[in-house]
Protein backbone atom coordinates (compact mmCIF):
# COMPACT_ATOMS: atom_id res chain seq x y z
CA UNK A 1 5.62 4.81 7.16
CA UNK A 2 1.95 6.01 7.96
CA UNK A 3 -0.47 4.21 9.63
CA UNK A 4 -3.44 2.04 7.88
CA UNK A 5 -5.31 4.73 9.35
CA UNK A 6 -4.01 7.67 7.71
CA UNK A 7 -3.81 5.54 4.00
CA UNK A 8 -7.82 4.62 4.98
CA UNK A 9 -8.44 8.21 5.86
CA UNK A 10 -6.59 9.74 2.58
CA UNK A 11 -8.91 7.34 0.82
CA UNK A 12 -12.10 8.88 2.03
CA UNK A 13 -11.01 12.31 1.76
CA UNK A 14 -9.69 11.67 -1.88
CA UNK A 15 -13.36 10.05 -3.24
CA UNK A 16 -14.66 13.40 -1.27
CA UNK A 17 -13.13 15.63 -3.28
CA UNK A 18 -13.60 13.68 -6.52
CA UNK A 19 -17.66 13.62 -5.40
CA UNK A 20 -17.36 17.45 -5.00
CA UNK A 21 -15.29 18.06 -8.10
CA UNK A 22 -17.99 16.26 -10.64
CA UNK A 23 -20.66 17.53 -8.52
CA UNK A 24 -21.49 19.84 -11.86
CA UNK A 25 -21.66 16.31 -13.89
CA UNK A 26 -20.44 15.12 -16.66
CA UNK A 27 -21.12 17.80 -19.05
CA UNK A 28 -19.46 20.49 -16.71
CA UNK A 29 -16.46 18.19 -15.82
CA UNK A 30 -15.99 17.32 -19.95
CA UNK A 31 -15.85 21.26 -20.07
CA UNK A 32 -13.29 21.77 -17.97
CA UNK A 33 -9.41 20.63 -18.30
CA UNK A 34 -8.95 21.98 -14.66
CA UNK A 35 -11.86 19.94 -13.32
CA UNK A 36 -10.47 16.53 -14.67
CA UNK A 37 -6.99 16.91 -13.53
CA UNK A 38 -8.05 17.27 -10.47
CA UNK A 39 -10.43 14.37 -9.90
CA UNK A 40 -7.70 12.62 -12.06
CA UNK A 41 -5.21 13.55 -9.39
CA UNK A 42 -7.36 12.54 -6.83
CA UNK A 43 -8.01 8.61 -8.61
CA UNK A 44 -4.41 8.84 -8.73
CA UNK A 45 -3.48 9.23 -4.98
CA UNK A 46 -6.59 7.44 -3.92
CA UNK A 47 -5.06 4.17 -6.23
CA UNK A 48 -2.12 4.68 -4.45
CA UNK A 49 -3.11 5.11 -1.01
CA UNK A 50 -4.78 1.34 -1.79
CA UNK A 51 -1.41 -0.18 -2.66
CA UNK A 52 -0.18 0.74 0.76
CA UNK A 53 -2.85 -0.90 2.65
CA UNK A 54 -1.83 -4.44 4.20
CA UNK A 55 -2.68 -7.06 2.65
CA UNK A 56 -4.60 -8.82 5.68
CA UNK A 57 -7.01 -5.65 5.50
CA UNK A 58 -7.46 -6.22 1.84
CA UNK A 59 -8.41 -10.07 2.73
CA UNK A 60 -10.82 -9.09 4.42
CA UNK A 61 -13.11 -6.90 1.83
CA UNK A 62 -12.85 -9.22 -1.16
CA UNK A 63 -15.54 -7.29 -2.88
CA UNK A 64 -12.80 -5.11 -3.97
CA UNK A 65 -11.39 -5.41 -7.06
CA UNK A 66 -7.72 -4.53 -6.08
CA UNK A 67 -5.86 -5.29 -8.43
CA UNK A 68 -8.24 -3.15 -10.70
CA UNK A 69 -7.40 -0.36 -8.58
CA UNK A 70 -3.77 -1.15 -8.44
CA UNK A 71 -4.07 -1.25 -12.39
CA UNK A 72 -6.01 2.07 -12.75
CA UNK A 73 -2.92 3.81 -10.98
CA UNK A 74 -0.45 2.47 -13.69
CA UNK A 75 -2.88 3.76 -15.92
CA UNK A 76 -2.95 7.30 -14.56
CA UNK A 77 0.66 7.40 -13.83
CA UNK A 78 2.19 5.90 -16.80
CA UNK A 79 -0.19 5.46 -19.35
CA UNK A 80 -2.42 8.61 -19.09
CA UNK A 81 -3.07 8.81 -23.00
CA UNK A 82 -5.22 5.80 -22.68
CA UNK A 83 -7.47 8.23 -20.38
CA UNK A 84 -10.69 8.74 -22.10
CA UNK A 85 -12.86 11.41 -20.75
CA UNK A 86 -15.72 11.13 -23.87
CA UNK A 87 -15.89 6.76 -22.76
CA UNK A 88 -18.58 4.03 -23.59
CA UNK A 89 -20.92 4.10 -20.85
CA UNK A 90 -21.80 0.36 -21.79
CA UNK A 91 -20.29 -1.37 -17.99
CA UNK A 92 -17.97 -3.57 -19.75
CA UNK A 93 -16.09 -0.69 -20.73
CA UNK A 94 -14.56 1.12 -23.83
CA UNK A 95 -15.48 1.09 -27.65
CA UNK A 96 -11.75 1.11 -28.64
CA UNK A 97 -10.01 -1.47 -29.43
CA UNK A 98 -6.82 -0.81 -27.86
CA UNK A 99 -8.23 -0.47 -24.70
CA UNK A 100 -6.23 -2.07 -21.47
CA UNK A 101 -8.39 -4.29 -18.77
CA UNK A 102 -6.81 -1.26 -16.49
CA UNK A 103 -8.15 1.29 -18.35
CA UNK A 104 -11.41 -0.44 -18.41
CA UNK A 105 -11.58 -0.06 -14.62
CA UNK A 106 -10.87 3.22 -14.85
CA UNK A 107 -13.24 4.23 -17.18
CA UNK A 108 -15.95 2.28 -15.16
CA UNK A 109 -14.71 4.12 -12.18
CA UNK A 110 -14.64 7.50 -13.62
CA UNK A 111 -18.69 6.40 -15.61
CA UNK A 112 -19.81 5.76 -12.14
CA UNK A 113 -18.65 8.81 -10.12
CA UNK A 114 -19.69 10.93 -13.32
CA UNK A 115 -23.20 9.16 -13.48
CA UNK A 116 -23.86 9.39 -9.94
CA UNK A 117 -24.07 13.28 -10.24
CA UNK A 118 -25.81 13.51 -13.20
């Protein structure tokens, strides 16, 4: 098994390359199929890495909406139809009705890395 560290640095390194990867912004990233399997990729490990940290260290930063994050990577892993590149940017999340609470997150998540390039 890995240490917290390594999970905590995989983390950072992960929301680095999903910065660099929408640095074009949305428009570029909705252009490009390469683009969003990559910073989907990168969600993915990056909701993983999360699961693996101990649950004393997630205690302590209860600002964090893990379970949201442990939801988004059941999203990307098993229910990756329900990703929605073109989403409501209203911050309660999607306009369709279907919609999971996971996929929700995830679409806030991806609004907010996408918006903070634009």
């Amino acid at each position: 098994m890995k240490s917290e560290r390594a999970y905590l640095e995989h983390i950072l390194q992960c929301i680095r390359r999903i910065l660099e990867d929408s640095s074009g912004g949305k428009e570029a990233v909705f252009a490009s199929p390469t683009l969003q399997d990559a910073i989907l990729r990168n969600l993915q490990i990056l909701c993983e890495s999360t699961q693996r940290l101990a649950e004393t260290s997630k205690n302590r930063h209860p600002e964090v909406d893990w379970p949201a994050i442990s939801g988004l990577r059941n999203v990307l892993v098993h229910d990756y139809f329900a990703v929605d590149w073109e989403m409501d940017h209203h911050p309660t999340g999607p306009s369709s009705s279907g919609a999971r609470s996971e996929g929700v997150a995830g679409r806030n998540a991806i609004n907010l890395i996408l918006s903070s390039q634009s």
